[in-house]
Protein backbone atom coordinates (compact mmCIF):
# COMPACT_ATOMS: atom_id res chain seq x y z
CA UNK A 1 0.00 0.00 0.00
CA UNK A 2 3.20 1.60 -0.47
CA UNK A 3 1.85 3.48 -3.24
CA UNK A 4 -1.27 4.81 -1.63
CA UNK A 5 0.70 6.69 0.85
CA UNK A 6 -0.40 9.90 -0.77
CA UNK A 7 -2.91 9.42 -2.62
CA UNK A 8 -6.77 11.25 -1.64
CA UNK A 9 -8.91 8.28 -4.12
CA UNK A 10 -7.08 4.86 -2.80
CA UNK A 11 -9.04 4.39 0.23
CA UNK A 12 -12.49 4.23 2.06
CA UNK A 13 -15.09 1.37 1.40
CA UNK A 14 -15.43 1.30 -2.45
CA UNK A 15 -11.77 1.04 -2.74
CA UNK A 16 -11.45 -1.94 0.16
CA UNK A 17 -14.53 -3.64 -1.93
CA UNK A 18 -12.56 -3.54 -5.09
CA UNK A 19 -9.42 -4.71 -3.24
CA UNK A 20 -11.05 -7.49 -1.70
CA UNK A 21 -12.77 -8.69 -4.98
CA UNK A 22 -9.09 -8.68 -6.32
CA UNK A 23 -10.33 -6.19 -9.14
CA UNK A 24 -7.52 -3.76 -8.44
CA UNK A 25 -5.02 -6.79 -8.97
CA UNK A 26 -6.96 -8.25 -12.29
CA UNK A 27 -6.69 -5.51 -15.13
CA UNK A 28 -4.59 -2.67 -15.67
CA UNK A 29 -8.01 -0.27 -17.22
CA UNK A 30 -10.04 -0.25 -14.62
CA UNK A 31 -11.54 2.60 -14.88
CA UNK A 32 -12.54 1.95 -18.58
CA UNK A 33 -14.51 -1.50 -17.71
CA UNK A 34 -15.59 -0.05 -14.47
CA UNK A 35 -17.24 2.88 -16.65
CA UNK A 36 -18.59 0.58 -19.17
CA UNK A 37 -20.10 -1.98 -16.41
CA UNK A 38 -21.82 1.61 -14.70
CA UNK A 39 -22.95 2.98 -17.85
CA UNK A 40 -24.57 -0.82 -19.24
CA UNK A 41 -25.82 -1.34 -15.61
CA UNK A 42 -28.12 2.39 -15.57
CA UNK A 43 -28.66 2.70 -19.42
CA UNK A 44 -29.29 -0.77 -20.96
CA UNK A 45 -32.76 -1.59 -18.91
CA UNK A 46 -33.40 1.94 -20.03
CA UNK A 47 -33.41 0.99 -23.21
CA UNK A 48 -34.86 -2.42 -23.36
CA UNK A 49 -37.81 -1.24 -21.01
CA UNK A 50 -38.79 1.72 -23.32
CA UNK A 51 -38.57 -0.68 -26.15
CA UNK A 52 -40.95 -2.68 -25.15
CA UNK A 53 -43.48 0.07 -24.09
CA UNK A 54 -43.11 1.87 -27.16
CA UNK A 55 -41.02 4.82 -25.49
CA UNK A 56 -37.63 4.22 -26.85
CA UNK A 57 -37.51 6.92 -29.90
CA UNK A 58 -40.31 9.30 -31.20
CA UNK A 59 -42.45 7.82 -33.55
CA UNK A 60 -45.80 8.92 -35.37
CA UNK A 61 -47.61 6.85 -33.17
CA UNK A 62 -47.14 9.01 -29.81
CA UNK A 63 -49.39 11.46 -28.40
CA UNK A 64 -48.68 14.72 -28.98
CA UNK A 65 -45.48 16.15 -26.87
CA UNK A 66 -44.50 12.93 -25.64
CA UNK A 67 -40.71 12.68 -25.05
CA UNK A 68 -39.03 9.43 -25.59
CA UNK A 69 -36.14 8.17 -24.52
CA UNK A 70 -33.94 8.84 -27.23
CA UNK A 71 -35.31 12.51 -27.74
CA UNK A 72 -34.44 12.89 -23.64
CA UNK A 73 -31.27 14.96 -23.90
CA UNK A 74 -31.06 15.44 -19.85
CA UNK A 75 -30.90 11.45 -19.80
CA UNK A 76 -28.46 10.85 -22.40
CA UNK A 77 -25.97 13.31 -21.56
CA UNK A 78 -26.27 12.11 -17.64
CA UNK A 79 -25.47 7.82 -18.27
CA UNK A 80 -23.51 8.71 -21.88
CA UNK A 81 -21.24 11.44 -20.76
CA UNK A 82 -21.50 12.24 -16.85
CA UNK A 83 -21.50 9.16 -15.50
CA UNK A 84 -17.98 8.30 -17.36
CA UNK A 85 -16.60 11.22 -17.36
CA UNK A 86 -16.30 11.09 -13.48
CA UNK A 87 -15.10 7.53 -13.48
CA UNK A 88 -12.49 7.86 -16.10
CA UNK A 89 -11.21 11.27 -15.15
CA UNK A 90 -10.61 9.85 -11.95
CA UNK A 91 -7.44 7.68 -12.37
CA UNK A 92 -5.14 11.05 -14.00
CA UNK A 93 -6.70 13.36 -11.20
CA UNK A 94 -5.97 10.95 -8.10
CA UNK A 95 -2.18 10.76 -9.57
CA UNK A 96 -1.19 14.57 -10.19
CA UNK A 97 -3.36 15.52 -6.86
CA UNK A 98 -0.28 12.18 -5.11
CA UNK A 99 2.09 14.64 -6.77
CA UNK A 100 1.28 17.93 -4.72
CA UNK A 101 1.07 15.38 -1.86
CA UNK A 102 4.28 14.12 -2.39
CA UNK A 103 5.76 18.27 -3.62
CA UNK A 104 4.27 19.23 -0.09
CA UNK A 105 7.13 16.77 1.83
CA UNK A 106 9.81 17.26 -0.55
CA UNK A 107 9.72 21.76 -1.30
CA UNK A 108 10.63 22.71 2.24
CA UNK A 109 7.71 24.85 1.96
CA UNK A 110 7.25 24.10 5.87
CA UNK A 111 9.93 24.83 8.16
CA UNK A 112 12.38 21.71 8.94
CA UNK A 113 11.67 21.76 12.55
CA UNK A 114 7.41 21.17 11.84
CA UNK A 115 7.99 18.63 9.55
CA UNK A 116 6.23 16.12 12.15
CA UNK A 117 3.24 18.20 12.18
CA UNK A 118 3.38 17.89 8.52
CA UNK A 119 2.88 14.17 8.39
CA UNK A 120 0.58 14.33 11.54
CA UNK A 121 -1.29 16.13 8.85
CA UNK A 122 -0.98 14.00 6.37
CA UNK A 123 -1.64 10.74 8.11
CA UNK A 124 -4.65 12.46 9.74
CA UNK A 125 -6.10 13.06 6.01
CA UNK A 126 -5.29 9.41 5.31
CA UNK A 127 -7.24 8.00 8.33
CA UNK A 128 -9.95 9.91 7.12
CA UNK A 129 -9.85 8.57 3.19
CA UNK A 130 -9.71 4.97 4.44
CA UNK A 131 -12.73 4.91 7.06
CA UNK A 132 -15.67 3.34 5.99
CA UNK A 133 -17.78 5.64 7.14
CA UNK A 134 -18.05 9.01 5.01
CA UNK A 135 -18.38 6.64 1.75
CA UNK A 136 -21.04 4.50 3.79
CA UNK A 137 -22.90 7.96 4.16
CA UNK A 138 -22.43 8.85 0.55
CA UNK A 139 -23.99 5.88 -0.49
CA UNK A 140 -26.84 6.52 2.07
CA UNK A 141 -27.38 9.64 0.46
CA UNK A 142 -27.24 8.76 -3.08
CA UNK A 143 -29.59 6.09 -3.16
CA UNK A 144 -31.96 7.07 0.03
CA UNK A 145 -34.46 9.93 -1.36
CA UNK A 146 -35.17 6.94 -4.44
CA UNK A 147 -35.45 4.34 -2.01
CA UNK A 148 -37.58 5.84 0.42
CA UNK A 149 -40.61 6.30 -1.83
CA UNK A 150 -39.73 9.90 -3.06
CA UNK A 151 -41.80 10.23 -6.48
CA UNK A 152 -40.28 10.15 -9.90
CA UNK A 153 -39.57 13.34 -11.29
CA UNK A 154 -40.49 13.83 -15.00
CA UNK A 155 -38.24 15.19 -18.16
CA UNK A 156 -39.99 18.08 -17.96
CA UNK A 157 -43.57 20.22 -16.31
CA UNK A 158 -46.52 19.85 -18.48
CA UNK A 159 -44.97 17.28 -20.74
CA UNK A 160 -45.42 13.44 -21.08
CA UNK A 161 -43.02 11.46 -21.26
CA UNK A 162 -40.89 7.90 -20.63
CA UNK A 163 -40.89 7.83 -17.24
CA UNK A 164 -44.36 7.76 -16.88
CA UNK A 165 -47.16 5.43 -18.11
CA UNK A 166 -50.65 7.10 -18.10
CA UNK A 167 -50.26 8.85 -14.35
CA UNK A 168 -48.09 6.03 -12.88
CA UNK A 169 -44.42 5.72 -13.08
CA UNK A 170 -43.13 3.39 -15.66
CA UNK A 171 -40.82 0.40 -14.85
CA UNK A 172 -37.98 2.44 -16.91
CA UNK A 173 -39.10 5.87 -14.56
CA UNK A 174 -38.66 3.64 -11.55
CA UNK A 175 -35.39 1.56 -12.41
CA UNK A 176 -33.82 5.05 -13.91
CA UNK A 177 -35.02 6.81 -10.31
CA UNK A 178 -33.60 4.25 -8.04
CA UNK A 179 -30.67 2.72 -9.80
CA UNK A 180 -29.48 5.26 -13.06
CA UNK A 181 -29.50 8.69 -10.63
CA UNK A 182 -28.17 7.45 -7.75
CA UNK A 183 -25.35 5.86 -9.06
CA UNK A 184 -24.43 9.41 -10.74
CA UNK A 185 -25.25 10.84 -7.58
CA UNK A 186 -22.67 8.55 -5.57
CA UNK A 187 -20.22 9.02 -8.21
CA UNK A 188 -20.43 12.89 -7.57
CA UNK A 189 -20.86 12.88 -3.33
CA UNK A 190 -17.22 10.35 -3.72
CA UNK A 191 -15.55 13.43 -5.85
CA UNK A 192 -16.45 16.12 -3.48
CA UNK A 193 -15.89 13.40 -0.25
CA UNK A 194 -12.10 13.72 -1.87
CA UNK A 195 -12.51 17.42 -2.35
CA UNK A 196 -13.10 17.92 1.48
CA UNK A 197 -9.96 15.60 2.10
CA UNK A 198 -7.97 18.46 -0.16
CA UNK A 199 -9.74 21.52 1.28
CA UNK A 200 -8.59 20.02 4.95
CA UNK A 201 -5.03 19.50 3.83
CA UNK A 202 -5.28 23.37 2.92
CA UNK A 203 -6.90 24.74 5.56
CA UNK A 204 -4.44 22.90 8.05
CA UNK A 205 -1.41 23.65 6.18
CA UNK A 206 -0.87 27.49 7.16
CA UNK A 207 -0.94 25.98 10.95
CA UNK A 208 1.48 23.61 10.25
CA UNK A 209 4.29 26.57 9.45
CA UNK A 210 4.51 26.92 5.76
CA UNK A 211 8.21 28.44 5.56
CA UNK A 212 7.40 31.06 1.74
CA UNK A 213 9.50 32.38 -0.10
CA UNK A 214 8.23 35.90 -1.75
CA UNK A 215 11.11 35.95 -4.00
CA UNK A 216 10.11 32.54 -5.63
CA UNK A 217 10.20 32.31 -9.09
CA UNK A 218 6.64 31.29 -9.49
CA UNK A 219 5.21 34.26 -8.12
CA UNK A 220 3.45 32.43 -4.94
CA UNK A 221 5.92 32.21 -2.50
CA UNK A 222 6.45 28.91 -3.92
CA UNK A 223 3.02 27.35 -3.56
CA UNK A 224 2.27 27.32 -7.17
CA UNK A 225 1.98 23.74 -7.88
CA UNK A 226 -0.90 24.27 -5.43
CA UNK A 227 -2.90 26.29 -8.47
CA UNK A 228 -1.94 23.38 -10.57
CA UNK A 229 -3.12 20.97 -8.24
CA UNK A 230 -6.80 22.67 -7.81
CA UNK A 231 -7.57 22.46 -11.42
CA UNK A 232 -7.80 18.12 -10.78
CA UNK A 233 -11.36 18.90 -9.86
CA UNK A 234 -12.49 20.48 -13.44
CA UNK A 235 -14.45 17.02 -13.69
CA UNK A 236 -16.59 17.95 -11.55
CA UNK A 237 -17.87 21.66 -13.18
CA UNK A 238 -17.22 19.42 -16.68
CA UNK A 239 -19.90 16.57 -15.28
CA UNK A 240 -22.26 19.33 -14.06
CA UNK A 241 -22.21 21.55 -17.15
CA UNK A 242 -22.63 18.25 -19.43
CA UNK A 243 -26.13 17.82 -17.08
CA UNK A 244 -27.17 21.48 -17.24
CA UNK A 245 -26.41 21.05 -20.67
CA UNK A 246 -28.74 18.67 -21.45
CA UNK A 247 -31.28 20.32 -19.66
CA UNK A 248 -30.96 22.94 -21.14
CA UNK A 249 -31.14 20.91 -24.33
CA UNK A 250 -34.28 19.43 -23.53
CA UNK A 251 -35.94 22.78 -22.90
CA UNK A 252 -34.85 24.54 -26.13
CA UNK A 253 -36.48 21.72 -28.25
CA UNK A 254 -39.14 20.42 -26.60
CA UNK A 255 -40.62 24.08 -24.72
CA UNK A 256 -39.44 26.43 -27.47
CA UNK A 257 -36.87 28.01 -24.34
CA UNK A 258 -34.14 30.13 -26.31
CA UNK A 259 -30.66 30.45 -25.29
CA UNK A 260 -31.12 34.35 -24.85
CA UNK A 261 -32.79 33.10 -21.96
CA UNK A 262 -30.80 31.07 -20.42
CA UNK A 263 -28.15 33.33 -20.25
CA UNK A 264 -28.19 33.89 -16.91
CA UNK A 265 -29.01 30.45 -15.33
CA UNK A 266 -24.86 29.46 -17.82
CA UNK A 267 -23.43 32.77 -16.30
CA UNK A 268 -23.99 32.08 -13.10
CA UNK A 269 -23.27 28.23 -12.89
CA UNK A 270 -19.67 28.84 -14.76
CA UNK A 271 -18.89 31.27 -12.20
CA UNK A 272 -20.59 29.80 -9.54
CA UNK A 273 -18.56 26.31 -10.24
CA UNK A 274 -15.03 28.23 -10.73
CA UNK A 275 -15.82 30.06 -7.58
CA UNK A 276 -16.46 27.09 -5.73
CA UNK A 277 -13.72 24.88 -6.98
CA UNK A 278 -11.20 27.36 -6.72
CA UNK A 279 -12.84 28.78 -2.55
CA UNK A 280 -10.26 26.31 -1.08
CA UNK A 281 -7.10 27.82 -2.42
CA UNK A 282 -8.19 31.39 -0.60
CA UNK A 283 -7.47 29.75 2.82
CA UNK A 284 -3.82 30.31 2.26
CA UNK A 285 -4.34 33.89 1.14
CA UNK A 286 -3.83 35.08 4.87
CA UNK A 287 -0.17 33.17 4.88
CA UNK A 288 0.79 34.88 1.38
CA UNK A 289 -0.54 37.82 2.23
CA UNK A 290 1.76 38.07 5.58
CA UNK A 291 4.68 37.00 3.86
CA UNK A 292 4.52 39.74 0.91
CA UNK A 293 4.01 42.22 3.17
CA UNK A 294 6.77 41.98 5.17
CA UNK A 295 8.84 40.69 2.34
CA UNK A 296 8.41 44.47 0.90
CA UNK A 297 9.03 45.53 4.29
CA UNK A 298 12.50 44.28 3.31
CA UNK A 299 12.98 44.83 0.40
CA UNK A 300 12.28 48.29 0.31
CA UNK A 301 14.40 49.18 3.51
CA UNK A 302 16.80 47.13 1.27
CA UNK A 303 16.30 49.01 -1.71
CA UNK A 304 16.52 52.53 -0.03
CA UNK A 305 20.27 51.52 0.96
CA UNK A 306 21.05 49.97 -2.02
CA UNK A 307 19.84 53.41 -4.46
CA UNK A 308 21.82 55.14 -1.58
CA UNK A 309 25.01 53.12 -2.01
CA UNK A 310 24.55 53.67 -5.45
CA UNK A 311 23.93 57.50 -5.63
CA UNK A 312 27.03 58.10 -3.47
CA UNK A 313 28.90 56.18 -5.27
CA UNK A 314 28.41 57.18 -9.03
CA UNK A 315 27.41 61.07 -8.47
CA UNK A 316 28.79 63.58 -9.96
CA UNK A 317 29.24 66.68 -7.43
CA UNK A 318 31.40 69.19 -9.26
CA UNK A 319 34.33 66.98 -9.89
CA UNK A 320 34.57 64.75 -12.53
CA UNK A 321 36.37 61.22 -11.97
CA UNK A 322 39.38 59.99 -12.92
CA UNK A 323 39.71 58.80 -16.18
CA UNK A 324 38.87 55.68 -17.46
CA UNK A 325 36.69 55.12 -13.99
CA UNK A 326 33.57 54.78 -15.85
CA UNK A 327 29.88 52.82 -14.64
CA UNK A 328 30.30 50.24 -17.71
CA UNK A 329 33.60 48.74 -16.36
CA UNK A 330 32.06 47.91 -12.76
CA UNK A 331 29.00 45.60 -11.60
CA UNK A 332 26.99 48.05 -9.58
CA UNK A 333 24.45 48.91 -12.60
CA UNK A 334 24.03 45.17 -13.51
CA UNK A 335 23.21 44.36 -9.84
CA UNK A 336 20.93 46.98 -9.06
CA UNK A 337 19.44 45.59 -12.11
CA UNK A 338 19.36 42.56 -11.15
CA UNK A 339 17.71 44.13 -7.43
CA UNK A 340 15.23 45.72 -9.26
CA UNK A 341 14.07 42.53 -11.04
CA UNK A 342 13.80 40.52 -7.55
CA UNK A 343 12.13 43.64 -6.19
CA UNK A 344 9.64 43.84 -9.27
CA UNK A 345 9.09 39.72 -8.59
CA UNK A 346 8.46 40.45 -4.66
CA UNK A 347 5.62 43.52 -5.76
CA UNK A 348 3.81 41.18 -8.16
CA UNK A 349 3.44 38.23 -5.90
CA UNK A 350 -0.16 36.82 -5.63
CA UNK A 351 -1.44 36.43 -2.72
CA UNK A 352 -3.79 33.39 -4.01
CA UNK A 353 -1.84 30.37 -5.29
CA UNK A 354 -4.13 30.65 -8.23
CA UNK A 355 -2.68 31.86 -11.84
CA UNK A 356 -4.80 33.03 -14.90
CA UNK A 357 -3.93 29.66 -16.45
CA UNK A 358 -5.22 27.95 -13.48
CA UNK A 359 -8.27 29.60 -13.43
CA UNK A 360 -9.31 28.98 -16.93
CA UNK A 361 -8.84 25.66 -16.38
CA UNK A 362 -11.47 25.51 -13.96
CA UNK A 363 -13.57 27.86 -16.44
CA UNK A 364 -13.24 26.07 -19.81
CA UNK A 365 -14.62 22.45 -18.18
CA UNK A 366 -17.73 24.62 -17.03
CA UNK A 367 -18.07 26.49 -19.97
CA UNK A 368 -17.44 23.91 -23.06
CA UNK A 369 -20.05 21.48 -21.94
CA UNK A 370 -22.82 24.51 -22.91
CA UNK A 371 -21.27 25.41 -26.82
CA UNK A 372 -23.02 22.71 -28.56
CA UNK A 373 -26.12 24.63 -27.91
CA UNK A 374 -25.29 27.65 -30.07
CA UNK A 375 -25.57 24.79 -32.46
CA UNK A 376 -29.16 24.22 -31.69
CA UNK A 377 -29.76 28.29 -31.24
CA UNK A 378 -29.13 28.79 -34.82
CA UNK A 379 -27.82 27.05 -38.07
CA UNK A 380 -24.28 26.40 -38.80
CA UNK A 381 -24.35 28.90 -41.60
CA UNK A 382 -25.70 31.34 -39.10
CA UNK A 383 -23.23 30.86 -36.82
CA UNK A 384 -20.27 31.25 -39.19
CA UNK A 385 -21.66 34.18 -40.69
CA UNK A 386 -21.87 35.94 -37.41
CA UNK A 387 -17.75 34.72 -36.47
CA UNK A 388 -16.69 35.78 -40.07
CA UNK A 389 -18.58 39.35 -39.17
CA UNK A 390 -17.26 39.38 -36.07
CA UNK A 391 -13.41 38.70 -37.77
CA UNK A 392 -14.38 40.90 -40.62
């Protein structure tokens, strides 16, 4: 278990169940059959119940503003593209998230001397990711309001549809309420189980004694890799803007919505998502923000000596210097230079271990999931006409 000794996903009760089954040991993609096995377990009685009640794809034969199964957008991108999507993103995310484990130990961004209270940390995060518990309460969760006789929800208000025969639910409504959505939903409550686990290791860091460096290269004191780190979780605005988008989806054809009007409801779920993913990183703000300011505390006391030094040094008062003592044949002017540029590094730290690149890797994974419905909006020759005008 050598291996797991970082890791935030290699732990808790679904992991010990795979272990113990000795599906960890038997194939080297599991998260490509363990996707498929999800994705034929929720969708295929979908399909064969429909089938056989005549809901499966629109046909002549249904009453008026009936939505099948096939014509269900909200469905299909939920079991086609969610539901994977969190699975196979899962493997990649769980190793670069070991890495910033693993950078945390071996940076000396925490003082030598607290290094114990660094892997106090750390092993307190790991007793946490392999109790049973918090994954036995996500799976209460996800599969408790279907199981407890909550009703089945339909496609959408004032519309028939496959989930429903006459005014009962249908045998697909049922199976896809108490098997298909809480099987996403348990997929989703184990992503943001692991994004607590990260959000603790943040929150207790600053009180372990981070040792920063203002001067760092990467313009955080030397928590960059943190940024880095953050964006593992773009699955998750990726999964939920592939759901709004189908919802969305569904309205635009089947109620006549238009995207004008749902302009607010993306707006505010990109940023809503990027704010949220990206909250956990502002608990070392107060740490950053400390060590710039008295980093230019410093540095400016430093600087005010040094442009001192320098004025007495190479002014001319009245006399001129000897000849041949000239600026160009001494170092001064290349290291105030090179003061300047450490100086300039110091003023533009950010206080937020979170870059521009970072961020729009939380963005674009919120955002992309919504494009294809410009698509349905307006025609392909519309749309290029209105980029080429825009270009023009």
């Amino acid at each position: 278990m050598r291996q797991n000794h970082y890791s935030l996903m290699r732990g808790g009760l679904v992991h010990r169940l795979l272990h113990a089954t000795g599906t960890l040991q038997r194939t080297r993609h599991l998260s490509v059959w363990l996707a498929l096995l999800l994705m034929m377990l929720a969708l295929v009685p979908l399909l064969l119940l429909t089938a056989q009640a005549g809901t499966l794809w629109p046909s002549s034969g249904s009453a008026p503003g009936q939505i099948a199964l096939l014509a269900d957008y909200d469905t299909l991108a939920r079991l086609l593209l969610a539901l994977p999507l969190l699975v196979l993103t899962a493997p990649r995310a769980d190793a670069l998230l070991r890495g910033a484990v693993r950078q945390l130990t071996r940076s000396h961004v925490v003082h030598a001397v607290r290094a114990s209270r660094l892997e106090a940390l750390l092993e307190h995060v790991r007793r946490q990711r392999d109790s049973w518990l918090p994954e036995a309460v996500c799976l209460v969760l996800a599969f408790a309001p279907a199981w407890s006789g909550a009703p089945v929800a339909g496609v959408l208000p004032g519309l028939d549809d496959w989930r429903f025969h006459g005014s009962s639910p249908s045998a697909a409504g049922l199976w896809f309420s108490a098997v298909a959505v809480p099987l996403l939903r348990l997929l989703l409550l184990l992503w943001f189980w692991r994004f607590l686990l990260w959000t603790l290791v943040l929150w207790r860091l600053p009180q372990v004694g981070l040792d920063l460096h203002p001067q760092h290269p990467d313009r955080a004191g030397g928590l960059a890799f943190l940024g880095r780190a953050q964006m593992r979780f773009s699955p998750l605005a990726a999964a939920g803007g592939i759901m709004l988008a189908g919802a969305f989806l569904n309205q635009m054809l089947h109620q006549d919505q238009s995207l004008y009007g749902l302009r607010h409801l993306i707006a505010g779920y990109v940023i809503g998502a990027t704010a949220l993913l990206s909250a956990p990183l502002l608990l070392l703000a107060p740490a950053l923000v400390h060590a710039k300011r008295h980093a230019l505390y410093r540095f400016d006391a430093l600087g005010s000596r040094a442009a001192r030094v320098f004025d007495q040094r190479w002014r001319v008062s009245g006399e001129m210097r000897a000849e041949g003592d000239s600026l160009l044949d001494h170092n001064d002017a290349s290291a105030y230079c090179d003061f300047g540029g450490v100086y300039q590094g110091v003023a533009a730290m950010r206080v937020v271990p979170l870059s521009r690149w970072n961020l729009l890797g939380l963005v674009l994974p919120a955002l992309v999931p919504m494009l294809p419905l410009l698509l349905v909006a307006m025609s392909v020759d519309e749309l290029v006409a209105k980029l080429m005008g825009l270009l023009a």
